[in-house]
C-alpha atoms as a PDB file:
ATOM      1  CA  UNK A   1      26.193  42.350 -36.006  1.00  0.00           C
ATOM      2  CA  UNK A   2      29.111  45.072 -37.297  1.00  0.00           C
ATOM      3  CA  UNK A   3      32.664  44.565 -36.573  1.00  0.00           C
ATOM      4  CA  UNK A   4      32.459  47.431 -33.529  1.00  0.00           C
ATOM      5  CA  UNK A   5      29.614  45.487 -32.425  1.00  0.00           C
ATOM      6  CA  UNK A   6      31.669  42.323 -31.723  1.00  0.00           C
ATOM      7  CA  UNK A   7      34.993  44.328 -30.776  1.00  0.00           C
ATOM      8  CA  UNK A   8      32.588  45.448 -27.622  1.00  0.00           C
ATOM      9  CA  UNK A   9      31.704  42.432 -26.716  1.00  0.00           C
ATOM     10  CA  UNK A  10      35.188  41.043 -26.769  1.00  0.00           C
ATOM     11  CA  UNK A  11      36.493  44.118 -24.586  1.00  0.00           C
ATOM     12  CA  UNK A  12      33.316  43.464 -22.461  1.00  0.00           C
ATOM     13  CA  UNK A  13      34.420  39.901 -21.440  1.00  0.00           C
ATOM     14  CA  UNK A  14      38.159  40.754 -20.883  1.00  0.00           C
ATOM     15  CA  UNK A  15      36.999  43.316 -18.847  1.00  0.00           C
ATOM     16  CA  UNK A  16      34.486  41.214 -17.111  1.00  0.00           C
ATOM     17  CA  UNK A  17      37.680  38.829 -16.706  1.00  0.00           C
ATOM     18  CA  UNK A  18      39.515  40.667 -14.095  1.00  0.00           C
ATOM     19  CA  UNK A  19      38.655  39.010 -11.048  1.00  0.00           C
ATOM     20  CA  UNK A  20      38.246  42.061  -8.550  1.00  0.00           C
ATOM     21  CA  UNK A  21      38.098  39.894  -5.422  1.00  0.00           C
ATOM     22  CA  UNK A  22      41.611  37.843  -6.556  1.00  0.00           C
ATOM     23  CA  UNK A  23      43.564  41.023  -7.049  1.00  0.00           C
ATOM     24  CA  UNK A  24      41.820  42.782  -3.399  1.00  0.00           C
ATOM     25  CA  UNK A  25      42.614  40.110  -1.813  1.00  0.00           C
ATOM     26  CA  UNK A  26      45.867  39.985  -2.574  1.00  0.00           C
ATOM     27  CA  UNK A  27      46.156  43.665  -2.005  1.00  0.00           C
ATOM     28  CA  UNK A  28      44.530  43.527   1.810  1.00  0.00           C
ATOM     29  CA  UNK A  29      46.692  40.127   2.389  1.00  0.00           C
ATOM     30  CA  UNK A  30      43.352  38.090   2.598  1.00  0.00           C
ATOM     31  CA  UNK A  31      43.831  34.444   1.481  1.00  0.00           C
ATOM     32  CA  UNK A  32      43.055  33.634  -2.095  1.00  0.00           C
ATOM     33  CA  UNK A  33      39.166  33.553  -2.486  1.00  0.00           C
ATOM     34  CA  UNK A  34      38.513  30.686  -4.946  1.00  0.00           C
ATOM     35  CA  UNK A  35      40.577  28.932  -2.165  1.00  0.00           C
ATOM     36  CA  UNK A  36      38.870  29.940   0.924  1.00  0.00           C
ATOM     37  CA  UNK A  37      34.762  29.612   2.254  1.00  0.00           C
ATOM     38  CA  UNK A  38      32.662  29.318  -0.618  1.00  0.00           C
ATOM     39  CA  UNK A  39      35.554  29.545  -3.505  1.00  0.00           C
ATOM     40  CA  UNK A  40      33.741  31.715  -4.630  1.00  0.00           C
ATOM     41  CA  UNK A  41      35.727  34.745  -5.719  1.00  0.00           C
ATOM     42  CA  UNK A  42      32.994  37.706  -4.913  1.00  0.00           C
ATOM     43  CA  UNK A  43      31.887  40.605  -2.461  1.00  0.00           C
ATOM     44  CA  UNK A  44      30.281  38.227   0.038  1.00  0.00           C
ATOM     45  CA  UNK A  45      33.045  35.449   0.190  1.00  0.00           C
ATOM     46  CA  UNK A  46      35.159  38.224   0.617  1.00  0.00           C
ATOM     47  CA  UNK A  47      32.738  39.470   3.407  1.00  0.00           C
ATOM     48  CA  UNK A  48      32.774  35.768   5.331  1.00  0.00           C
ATOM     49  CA  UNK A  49      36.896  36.213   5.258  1.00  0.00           C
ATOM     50  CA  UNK A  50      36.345  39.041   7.193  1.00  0.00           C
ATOM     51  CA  UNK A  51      37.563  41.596   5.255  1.00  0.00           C
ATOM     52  CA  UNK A  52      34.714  44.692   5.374  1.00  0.00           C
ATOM     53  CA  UNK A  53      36.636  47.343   3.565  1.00  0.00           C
ATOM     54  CA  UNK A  54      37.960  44.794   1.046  1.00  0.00           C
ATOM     55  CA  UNK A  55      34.210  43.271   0.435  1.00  0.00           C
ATOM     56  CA  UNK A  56      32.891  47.183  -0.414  1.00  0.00           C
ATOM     57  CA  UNK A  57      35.883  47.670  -3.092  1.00  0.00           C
ATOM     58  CA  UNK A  58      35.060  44.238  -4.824  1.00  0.00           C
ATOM     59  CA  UNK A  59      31.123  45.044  -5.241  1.00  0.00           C
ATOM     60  CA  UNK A  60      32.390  48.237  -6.295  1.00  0.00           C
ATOM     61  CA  UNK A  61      34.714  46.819  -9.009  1.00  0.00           C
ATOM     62  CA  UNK A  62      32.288  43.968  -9.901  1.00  0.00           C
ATOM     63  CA  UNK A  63      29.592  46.441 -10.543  1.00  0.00           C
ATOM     64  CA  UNK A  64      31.551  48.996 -12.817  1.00  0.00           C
ATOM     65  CA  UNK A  65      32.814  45.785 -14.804  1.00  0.00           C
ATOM     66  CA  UNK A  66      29.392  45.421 -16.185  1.00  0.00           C
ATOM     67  CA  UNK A  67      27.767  48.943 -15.967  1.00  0.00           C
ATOM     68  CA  UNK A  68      30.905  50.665 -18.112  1.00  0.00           C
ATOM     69  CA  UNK A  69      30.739  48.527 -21.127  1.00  0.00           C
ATOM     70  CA  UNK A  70      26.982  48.953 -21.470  1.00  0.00           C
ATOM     71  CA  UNK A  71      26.642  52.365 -20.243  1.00  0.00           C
ATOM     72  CA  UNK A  72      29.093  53.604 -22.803  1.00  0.00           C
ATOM     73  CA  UNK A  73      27.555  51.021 -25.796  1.00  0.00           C
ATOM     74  CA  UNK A  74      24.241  52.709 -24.165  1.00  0.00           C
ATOM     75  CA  UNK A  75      25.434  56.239 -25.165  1.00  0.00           C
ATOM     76  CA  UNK A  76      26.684  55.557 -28.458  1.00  0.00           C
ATOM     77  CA  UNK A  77      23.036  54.357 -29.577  1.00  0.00           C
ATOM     78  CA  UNK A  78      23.010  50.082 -29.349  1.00  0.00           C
ATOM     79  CA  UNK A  79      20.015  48.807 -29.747  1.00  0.00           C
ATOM     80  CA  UNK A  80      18.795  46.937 -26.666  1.00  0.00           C
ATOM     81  CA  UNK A  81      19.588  43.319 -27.881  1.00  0.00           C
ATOM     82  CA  UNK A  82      23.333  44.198 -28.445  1.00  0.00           C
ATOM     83  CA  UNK A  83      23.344  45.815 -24.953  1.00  0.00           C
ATOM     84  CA  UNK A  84      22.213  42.233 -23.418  1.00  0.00           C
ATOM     85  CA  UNK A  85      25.451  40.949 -25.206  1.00  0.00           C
ATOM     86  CA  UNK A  86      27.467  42.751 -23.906  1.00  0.00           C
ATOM     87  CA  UNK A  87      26.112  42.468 -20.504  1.00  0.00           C
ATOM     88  CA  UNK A  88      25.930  38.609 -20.912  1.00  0.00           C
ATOM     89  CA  UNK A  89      29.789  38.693 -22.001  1.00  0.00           C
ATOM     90  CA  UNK A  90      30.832  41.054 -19.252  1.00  0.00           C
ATOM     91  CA  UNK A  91      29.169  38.600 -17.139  1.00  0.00           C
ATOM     92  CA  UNK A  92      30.657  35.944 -18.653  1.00  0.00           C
ATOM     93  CA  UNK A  93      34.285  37.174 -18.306  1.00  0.00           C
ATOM     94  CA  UNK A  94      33.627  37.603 -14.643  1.00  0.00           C
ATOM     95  CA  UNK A  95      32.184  33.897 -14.323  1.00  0.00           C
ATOM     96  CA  UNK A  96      34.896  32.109 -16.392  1.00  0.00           C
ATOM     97  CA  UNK A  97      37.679  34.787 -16.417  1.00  0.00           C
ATOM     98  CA  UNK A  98      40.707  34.167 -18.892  1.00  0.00           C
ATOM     99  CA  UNK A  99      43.126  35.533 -16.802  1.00  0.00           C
ATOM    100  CA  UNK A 100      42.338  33.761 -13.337  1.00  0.00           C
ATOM    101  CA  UNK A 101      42.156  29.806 -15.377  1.00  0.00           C
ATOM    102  CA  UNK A 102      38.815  30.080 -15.929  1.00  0.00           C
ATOM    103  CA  UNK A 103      37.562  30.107 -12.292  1.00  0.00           C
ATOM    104  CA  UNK A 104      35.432  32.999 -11.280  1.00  0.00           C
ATOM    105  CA  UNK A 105      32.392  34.214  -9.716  1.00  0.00           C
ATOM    106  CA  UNK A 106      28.747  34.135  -9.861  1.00  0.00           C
ATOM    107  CA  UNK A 107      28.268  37.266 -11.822  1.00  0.00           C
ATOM    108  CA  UNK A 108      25.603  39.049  -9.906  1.00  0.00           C
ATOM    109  CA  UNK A 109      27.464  42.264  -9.047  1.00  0.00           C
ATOM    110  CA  UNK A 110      28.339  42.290 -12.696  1.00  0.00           C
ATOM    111  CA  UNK A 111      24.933  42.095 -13.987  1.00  0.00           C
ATOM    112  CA  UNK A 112      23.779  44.479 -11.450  1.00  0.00           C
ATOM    113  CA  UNK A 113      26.190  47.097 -13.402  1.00  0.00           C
ATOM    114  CA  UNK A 114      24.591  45.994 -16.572  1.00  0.00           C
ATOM    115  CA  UNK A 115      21.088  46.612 -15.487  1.00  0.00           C
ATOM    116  CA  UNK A 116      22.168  50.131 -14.045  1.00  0.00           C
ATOM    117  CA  UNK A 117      22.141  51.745 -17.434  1.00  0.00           C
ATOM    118  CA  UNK A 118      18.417  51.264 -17.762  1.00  0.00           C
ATOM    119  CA  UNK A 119      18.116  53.398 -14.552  1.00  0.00           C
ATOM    120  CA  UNK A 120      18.575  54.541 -11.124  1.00  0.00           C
ATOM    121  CA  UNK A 121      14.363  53.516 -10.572  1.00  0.00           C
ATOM    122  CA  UNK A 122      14.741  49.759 -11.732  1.00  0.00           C
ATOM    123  CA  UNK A 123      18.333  49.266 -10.065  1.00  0.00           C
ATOM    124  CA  UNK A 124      17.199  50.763  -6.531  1.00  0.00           C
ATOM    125  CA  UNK A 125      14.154  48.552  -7.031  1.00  0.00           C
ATOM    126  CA  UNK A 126      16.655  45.321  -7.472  1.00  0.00           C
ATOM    127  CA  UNK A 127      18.957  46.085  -5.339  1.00  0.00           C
ATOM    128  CA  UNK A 128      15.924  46.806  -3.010  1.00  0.00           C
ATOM    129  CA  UNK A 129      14.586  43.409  -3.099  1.00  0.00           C
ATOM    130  CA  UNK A 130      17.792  41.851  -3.204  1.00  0.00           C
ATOM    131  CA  UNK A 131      18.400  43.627   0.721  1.00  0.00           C
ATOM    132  CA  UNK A 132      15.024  42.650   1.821  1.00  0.00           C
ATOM    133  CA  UNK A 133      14.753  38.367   1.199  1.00  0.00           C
ATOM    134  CA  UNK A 134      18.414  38.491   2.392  1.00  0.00           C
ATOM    135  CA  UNK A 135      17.584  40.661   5.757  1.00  0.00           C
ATOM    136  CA  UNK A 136      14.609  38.379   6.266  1.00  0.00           C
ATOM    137  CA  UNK A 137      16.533  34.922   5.259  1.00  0.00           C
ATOM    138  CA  UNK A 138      20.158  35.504   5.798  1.00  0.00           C
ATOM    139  CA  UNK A 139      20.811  33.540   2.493  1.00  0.00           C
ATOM    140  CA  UNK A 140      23.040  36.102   0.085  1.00  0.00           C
ATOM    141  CA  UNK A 141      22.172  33.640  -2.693  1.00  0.00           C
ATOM    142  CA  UNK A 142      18.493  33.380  -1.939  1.00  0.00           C
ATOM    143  CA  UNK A 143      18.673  37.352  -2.552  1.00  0.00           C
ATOM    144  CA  UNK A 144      20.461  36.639  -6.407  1.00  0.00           C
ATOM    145  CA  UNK A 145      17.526  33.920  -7.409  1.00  0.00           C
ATOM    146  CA  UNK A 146      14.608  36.247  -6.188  1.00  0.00           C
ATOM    147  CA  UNK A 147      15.993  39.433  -7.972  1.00  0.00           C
ATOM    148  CA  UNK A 148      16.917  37.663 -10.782  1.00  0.00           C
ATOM    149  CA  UNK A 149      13.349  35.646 -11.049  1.00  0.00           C
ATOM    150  CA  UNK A 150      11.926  39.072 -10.276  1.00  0.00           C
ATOM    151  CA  UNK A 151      14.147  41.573 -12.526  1.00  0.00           C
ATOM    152  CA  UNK A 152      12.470  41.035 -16.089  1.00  0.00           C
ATOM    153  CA  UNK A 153       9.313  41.565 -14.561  1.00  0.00           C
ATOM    154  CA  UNK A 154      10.569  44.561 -12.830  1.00  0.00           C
ATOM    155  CA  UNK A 155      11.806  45.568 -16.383  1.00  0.00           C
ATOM    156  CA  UNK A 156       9.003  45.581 -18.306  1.00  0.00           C
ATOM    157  CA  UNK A 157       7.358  48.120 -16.036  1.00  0.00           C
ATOM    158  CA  UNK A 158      10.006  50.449 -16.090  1.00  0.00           C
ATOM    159  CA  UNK A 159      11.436  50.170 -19.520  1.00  0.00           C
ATOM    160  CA  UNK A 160       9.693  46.853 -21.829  1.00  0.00           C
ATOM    161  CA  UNK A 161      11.670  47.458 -24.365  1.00  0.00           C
ATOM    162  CA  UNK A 162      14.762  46.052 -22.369  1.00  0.00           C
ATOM    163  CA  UNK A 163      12.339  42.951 -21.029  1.00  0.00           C
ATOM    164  CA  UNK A 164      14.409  40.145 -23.154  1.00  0.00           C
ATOM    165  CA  UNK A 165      17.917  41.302 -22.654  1.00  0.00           C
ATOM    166  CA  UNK A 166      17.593  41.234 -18.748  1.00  0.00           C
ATOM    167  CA  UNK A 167      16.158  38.122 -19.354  1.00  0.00           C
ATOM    168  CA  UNK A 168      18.937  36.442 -20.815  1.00  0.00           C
ATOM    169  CA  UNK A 169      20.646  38.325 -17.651  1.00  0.00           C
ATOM    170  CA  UNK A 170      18.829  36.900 -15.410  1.00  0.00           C
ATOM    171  CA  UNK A 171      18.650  33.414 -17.223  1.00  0.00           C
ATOM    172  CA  UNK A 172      22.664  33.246 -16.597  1.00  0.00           C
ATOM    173  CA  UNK A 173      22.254  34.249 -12.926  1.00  0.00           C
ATOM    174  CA  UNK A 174      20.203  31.294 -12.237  1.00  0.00           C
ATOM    175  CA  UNK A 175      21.807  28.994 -13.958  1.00  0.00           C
ATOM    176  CA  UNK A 176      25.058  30.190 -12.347  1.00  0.00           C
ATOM    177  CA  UNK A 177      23.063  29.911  -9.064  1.00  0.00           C
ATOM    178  CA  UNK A 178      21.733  26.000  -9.618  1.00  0.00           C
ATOM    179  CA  UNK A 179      23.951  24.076  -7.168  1.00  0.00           C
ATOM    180  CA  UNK A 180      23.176  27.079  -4.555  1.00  0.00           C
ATOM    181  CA  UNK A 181      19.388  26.676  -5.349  1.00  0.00           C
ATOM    182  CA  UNK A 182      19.911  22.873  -4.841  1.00  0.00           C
ATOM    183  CA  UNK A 183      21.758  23.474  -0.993  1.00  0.00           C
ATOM    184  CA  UNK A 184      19.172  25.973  -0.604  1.00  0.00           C
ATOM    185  CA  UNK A 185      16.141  22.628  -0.910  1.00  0.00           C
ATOM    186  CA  UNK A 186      18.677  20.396   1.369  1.00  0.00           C
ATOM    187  CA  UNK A 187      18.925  23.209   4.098  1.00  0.00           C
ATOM    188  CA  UNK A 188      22.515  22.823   3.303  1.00  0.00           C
ATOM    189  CA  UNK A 189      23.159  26.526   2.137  1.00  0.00           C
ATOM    190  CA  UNK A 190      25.518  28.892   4.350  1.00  0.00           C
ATOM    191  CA  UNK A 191      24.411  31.896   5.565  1.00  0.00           C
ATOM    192  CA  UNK A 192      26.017  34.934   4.538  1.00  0.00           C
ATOM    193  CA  UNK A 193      27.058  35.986   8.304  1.00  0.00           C
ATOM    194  CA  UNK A 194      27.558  32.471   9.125  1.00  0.00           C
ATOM    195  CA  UNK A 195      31.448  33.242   9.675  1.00  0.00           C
ATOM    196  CA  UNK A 196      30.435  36.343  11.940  1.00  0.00           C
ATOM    197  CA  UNK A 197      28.361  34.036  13.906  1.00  0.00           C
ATOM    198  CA  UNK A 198      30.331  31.405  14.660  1.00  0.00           C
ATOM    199  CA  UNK A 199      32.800  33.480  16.040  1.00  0.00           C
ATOM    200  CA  UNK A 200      29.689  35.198  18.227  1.00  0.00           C
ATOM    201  CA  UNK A 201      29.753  32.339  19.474  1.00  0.00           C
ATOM    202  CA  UNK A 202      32.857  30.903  20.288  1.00  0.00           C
ATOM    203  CA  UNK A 203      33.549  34.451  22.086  1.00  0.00           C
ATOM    204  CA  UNK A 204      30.106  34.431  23.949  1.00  0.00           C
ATOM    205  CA  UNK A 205      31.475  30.207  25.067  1.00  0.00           C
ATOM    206  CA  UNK A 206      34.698  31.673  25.952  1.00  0.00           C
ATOM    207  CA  UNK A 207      33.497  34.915  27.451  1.00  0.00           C
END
């Protein structure tokens, strides 16, 4: 691995490490995410505060954290090994980000940018299934396991040669997703319009 190699990586995990739904947050007047629902600082806690608009720009910035770093180590001729690095440490900045202590998200936005530099087919195709088990279960983190169980697969028909860095991807995803995959086997895990719901609800009670 040269020197430029590394210096990548490094700016891929500080980048990675500015936690998009923090900073939003803060900007919309939303209450801190890592403090509120899920504590999880990401597009769908953001979504369960109630805050659309602010939910859209957090995806947004989540995404570009990972796809900028890779699509521009992508241009300058990487092999695809060194482009899984530095997907894996943008994704690791946003999970344990230096400048928020440490505390961040599950990363799936992130690696969704990192995958887009492979192409507009395979992405759609993720993205895709990642719309359809959460339409049919309601369960935003159901969506991340299936994609990410799915996505090498879905790889190595579009482009093989990228099979084992989306694996190690993907690898991360789930084992940021374990204590989600565990509520999921209780019946313990939240729906992602749980909040929206609930207030159904308590208007339709009231009305």
């Amino acid at each position: 691995m040269t020197a430029s190699v590394f210096l990548i990586i490094i700016a891929a995990y500080l980048l990675g490490s500015v936690s998009s739904a923090v900073l939003i947050c803060r900007l919309y007047g939303l209450p801190d995410p890592r403090e509120t629902g899920s504590g999880n600082p990401g597009a769908t806690n953001v979504l369960r505060m109630g805050g659309k608009s602010a939910a859209l720009l957090v995806l947004i910035c989540d995404i570009l954290k990972g796809m900028l770093p890779v699509w521009g180590s992508y241009f300058i001729g990487l092999n695809p090994l060194y482009l899984g690095f530095i997907g894996i440490a943008a994704c690791l900045g946003h999970i344990y980000p230096i400048f928020f202590h440490f505390k961040g998200g599950k990363g799936v936005a992130t690696a969704l940018g990192a995958l887009a530099p492979i192409g507009a087919d395979l992405t759609g195709l993720l993205i895709a299934v990642w719309l359809a088990v959460v339409a049919a279960s309601g369960f935003s983190s159901l969506g991340s396991v299936v994609t990410a169980l799915l996505a090498p697969l879905c790889t190595w028909f579009f482009k093989p040669e990228y099979t084992m860095a989306v694996s190690m991807l993907s690898c991360l995803i789930l084992w940021r997703h374990s204590e989600n995959i565990a509520r999921l086997i209780k019946g313990k895990e939240s729906k992602i319009w749980h909040k929206f719901d609930k207030k159904r609800k308590q208007e339709e009670s009231t009305g």
